[in-house]
C-alpha atoms as a PDB file:
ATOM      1  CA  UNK A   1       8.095 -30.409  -1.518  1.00  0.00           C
ATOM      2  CA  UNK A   2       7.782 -29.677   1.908  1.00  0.00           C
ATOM      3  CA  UNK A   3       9.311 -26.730   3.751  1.00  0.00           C
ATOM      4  CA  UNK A   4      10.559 -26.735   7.646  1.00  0.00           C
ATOM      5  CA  UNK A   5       8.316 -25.121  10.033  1.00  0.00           C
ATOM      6  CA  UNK A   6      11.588 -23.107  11.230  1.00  0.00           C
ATOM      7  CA  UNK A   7      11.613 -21.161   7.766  1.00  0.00           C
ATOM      8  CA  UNK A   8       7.874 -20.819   7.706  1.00  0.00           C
ATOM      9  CA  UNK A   9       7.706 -19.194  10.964  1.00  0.00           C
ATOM     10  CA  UNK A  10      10.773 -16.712  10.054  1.00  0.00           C
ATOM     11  CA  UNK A  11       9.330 -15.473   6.671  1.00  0.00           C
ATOM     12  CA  UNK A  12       5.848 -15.310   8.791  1.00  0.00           C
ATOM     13  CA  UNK A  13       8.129 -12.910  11.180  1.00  0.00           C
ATOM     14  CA  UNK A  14       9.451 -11.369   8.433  1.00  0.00           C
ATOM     15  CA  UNK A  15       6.252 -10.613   6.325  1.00  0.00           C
ATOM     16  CA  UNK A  16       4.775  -9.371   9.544  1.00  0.00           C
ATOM     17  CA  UNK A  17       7.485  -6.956  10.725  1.00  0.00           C
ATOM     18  CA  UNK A  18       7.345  -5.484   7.058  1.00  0.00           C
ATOM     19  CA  UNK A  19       3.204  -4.951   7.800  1.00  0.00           C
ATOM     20  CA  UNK A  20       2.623  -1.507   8.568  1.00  0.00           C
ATOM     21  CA  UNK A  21      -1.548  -1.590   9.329  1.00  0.00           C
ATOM     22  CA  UNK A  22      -2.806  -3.886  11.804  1.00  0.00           C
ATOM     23  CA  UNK A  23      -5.800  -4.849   8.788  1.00  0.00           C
ATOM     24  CA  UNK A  24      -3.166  -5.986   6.562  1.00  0.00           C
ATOM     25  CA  UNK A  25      -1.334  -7.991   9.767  1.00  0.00           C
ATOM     26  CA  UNK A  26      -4.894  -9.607  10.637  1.00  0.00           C
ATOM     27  CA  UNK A  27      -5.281 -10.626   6.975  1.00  0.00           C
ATOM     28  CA  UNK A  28      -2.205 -12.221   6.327  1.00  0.00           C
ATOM     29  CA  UNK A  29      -2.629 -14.115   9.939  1.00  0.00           C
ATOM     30  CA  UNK A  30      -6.294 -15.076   8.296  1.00  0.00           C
ATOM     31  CA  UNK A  31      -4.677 -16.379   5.236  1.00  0.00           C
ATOM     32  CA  UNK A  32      -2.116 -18.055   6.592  1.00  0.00           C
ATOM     33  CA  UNK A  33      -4.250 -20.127   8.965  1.00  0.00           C
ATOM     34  CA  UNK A  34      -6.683 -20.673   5.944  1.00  0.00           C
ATOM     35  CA  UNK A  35      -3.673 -22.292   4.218  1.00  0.00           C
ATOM     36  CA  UNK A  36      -2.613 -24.163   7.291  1.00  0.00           C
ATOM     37  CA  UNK A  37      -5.504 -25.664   7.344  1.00  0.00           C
ATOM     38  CA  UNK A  38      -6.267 -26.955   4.021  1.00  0.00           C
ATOM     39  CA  UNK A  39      -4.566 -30.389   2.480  1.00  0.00           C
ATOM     40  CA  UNK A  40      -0.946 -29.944   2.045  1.00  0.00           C
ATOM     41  CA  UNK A  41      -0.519 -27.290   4.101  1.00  0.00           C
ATOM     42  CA  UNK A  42       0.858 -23.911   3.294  1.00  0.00           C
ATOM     43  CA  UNK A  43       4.265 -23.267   1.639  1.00  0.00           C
ATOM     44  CA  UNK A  44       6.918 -20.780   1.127  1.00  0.00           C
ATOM     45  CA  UNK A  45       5.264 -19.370  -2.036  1.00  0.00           C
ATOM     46  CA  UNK A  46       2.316 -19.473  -0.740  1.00  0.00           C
ATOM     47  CA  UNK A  47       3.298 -17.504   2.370  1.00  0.00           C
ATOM     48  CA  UNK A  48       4.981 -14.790  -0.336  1.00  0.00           C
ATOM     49  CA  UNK A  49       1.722 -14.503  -2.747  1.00  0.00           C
ATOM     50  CA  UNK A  50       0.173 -13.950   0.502  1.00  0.00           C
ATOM     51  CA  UNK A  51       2.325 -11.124   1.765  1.00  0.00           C
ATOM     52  CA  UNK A  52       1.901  -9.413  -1.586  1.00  0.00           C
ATOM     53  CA  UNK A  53      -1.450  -9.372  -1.117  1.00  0.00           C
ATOM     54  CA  UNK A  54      -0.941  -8.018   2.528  1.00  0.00           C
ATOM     55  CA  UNK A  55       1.388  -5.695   1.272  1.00  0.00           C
ATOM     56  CA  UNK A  56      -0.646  -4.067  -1.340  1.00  0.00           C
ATOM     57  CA  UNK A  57      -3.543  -3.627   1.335  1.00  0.00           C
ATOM     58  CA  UNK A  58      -1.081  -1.537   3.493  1.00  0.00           C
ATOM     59  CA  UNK A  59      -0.620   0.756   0.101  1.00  0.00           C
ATOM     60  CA  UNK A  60      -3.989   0.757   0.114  1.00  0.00           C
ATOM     61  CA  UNK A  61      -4.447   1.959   3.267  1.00  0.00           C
ATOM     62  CA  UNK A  62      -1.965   4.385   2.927  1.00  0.00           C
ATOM     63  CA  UNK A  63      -3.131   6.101  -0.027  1.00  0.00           C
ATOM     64  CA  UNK A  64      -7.011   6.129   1.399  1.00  0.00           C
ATOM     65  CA  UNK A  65      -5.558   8.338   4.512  1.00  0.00           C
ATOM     66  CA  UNK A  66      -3.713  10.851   2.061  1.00  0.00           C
ATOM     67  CA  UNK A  67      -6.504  11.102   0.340  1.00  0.00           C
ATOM     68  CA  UNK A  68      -8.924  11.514   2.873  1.00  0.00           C
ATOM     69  CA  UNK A  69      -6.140  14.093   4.455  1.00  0.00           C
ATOM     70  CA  UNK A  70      -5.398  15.802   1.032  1.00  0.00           C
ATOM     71  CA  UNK A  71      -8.111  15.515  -0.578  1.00  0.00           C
ATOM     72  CA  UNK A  72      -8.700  14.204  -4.287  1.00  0.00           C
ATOM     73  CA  UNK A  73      -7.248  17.222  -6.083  1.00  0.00           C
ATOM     74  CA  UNK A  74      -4.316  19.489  -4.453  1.00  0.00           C
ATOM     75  CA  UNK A  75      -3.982  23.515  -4.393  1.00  0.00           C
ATOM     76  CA  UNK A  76      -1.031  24.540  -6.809  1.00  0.00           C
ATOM     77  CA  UNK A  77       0.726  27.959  -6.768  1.00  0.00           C
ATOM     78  CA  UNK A  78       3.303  28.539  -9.454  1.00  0.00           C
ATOM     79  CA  UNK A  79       4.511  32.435  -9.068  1.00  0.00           C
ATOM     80  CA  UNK A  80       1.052  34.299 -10.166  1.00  0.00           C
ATOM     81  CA  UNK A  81      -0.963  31.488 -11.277  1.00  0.00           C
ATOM     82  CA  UNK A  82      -2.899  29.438  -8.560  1.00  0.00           C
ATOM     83  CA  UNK A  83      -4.770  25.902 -10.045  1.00  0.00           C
ATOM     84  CA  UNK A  84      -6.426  22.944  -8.623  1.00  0.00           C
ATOM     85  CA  UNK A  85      -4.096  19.524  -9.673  1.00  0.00           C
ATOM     86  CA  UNK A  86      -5.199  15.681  -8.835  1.00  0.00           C
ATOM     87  CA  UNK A  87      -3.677  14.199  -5.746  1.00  0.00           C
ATOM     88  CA  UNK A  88      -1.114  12.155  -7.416  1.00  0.00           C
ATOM     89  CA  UNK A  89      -1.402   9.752  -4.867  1.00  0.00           C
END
């Protein structure tokens, strides 16, 4: 089954405007020409399992600045007592 190049390039808008990191918009541009390229093209799903992947990078990325800003364990005070927790992110 083949898919129009018109809904390829709006989900490829779509995934991208949903991209937060510029990594995670190189990558899925990477993938998505690796696809291209290969017999058969790329496809819709394709495009999706590929913006999951993307996605998941950007959560990634996200959770490597907290930590780095936050550290790996937070400062807790609860009335008197004062404790170390994890980060929960």
């Amino acid at each position: 089954m083949t898919v129009d190049n018109d809904v390829l390039d709006r989900l490829r808008e779509s995934h991208l405007a949903q991209l937060r990191h510029a990594g995670s918009k190189d990558l899925y541009m990477r993938l998505t020409a690796a696809c291209e390229d290969r017999p058969g093209g790329i496809q819709a799903a394709d495009q999706d399992m590929i913006f999951d992947a993307c996605f998941a990078e950007d959560i990634k990325t996200d959770l490597r600045k907290d930590i780095v800003g936050r550290g790996a364990v937070c400062d807790v005070i609860n009335g008197k007592q004062r404790f170390k927790k994890e980060n929960p992110s």
